[in-house]
C-alpha atoms as a PDB file:
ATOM      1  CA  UNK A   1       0.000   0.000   0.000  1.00  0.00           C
ATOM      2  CA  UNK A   2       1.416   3.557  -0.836  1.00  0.00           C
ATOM      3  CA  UNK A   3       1.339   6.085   1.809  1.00  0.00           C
ATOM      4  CA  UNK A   4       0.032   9.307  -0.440  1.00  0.00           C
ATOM      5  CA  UNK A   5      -0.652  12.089   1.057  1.00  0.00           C
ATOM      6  CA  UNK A   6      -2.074  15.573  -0.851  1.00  0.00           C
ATOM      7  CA  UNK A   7      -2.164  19.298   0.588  1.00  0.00           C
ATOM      8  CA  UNK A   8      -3.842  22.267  -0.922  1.00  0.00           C
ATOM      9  CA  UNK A   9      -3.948  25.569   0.180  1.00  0.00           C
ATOM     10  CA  UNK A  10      -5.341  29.320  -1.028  1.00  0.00           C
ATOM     11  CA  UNK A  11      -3.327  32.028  -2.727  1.00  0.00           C
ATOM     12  CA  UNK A  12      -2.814  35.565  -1.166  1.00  0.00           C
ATOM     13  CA  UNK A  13      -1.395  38.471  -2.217  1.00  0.00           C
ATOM     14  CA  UNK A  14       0.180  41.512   0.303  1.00  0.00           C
ATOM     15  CA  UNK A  15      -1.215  44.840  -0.602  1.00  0.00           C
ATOM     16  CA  UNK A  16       1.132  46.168   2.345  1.00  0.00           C
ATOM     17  CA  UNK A  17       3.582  44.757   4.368  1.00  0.00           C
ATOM     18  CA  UNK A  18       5.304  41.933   2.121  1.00  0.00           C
ATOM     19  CA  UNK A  19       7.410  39.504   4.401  1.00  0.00           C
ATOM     20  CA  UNK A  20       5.959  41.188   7.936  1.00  0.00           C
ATOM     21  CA  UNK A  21       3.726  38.708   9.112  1.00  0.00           C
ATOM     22  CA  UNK A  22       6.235  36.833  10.289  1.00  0.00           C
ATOM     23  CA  UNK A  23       7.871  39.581  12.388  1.00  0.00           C
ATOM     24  CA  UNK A  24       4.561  40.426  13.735  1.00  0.00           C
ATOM     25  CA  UNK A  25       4.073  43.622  12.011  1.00  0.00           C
ATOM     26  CA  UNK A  26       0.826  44.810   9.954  1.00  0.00           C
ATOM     27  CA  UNK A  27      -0.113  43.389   6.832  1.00  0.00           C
ATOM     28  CA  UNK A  28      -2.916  43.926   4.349  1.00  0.00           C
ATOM     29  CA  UNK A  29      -3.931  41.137   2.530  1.00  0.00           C
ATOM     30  CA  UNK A  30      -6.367  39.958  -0.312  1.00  0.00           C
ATOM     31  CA  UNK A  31      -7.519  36.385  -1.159  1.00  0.00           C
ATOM     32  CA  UNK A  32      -6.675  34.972  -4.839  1.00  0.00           C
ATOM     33  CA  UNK A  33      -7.870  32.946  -7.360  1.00  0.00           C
ATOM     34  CA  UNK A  34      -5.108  30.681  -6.947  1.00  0.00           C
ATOM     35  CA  UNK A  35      -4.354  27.496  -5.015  1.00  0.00           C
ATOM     36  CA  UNK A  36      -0.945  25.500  -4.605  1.00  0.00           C
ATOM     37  CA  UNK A  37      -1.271  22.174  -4.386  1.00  0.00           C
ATOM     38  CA  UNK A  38       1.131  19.956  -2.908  1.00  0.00           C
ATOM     39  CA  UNK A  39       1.220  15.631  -3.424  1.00  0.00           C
ATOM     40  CA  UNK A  40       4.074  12.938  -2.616  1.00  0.00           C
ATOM     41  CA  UNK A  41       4.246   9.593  -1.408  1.00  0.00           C
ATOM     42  CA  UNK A  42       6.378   7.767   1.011  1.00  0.00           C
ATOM     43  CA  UNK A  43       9.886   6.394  -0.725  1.00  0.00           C
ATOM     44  CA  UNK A  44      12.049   3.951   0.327  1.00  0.00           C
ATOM     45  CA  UNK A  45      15.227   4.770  -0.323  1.00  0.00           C
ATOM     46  CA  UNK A  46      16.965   8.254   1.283  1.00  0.00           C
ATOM     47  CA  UNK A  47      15.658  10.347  -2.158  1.00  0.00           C
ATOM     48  CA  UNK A  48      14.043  13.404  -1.944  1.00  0.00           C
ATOM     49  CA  UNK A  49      12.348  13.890  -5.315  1.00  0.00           C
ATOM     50  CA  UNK A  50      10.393  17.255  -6.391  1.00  0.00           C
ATOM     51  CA  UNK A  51       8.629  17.561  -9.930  1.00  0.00           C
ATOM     52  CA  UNK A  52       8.125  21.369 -11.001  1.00  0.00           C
ATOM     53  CA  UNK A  53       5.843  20.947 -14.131  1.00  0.00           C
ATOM     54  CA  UNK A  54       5.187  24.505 -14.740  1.00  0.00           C
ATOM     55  CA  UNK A  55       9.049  24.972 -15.327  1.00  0.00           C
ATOM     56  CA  UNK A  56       9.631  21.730 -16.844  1.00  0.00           C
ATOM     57  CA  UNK A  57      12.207  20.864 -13.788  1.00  0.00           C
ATOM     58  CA  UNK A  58      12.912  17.647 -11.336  1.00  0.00           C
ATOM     59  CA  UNK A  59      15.103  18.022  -8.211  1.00  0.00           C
ATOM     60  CA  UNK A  60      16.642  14.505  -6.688  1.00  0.00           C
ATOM     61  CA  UNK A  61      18.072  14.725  -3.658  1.00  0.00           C
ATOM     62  CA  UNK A  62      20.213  12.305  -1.704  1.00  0.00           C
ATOM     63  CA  UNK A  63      19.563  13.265   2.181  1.00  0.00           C
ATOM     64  CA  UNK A  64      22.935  11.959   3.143  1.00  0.00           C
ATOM     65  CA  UNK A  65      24.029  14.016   5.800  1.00  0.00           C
ATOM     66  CA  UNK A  66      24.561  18.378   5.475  1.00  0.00           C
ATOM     67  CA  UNK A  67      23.125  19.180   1.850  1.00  0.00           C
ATOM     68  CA  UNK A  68      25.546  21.389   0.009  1.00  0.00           C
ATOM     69  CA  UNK A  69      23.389  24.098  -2.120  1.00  0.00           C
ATOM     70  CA  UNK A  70      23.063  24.118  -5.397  1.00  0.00           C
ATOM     71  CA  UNK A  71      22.701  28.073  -5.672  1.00  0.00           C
ATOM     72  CA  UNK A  72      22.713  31.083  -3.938  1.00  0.00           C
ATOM     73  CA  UNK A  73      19.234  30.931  -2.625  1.00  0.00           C
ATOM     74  CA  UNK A  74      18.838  27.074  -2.237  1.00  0.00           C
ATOM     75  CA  UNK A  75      15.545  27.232   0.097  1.00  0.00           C
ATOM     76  CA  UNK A  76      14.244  23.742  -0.765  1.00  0.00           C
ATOM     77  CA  UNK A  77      17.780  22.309   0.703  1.00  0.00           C
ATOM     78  CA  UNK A  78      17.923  25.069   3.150  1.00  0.00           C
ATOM     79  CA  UNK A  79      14.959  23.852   4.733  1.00  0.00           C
ATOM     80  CA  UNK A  80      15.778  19.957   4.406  1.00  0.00           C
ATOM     81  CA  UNK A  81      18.556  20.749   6.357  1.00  0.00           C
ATOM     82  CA  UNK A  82      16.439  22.854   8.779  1.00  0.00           C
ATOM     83  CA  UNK A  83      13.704  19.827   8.782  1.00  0.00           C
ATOM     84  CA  UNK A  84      16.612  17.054   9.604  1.00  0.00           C
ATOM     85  CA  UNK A  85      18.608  19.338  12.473  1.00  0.00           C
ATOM     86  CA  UNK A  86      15.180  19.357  14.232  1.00  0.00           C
ATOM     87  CA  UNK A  87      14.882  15.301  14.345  1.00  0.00           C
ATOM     88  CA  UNK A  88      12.744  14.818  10.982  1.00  0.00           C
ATOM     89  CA  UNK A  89      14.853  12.305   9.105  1.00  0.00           C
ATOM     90  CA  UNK A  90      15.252  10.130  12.539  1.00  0.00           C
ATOM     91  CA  UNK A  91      11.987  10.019  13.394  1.00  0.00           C
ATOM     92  CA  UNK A  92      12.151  11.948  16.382  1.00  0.00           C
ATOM     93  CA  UNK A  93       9.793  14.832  17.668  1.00  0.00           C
ATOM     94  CA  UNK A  94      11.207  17.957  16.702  1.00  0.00           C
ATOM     95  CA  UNK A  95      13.089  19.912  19.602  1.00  0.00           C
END
């Protein structure tokens, strides 16, 4: 049995305060037309595979210990490495 799992969530756009939120500040904010939806399934090998149809691309990622980056603003490894310091890739609760 594959373990699928599928996430979906709305679009918004920042009339004022672009990247705020997070520090707590004011934002103004409008609802979109848009959705992002997110699927994957369970592997079994140590593979971290990401298909980007809209841009025709495929990331494949070998989570075998600190991932070097691939560019300047490598987020997706950025935040496999973030996910894994915190106890994700053994299982653990995050600290």
């Amino acid at each position: 049995m594959t373990e699928r799992i599928s996430v979906s969530a709305p679009g918004r756009i920042c009339l004022f305060g672009e990247h705020q939120d997070y520090l707590g500040l004011d934002v103004v904010a409008a609802a979109v037309g848009l959705r992002i939806t997110v699927s994957g399934e369970r592997r079994k090998d140590r593979t971290f595979v990401i298909d980007l149809p809209d841009v025709g691309a495929r990331e494949e990622i070998v989570l075998a210990g600190e991932l070097a980056y691939a560019n300047k603003r490598d987020y997706l490894r950025s935040g496999l490495n973030v996910l894994r310091r915190a106890g994700a890739a053994s299982g653990s609760p995050p600290r």
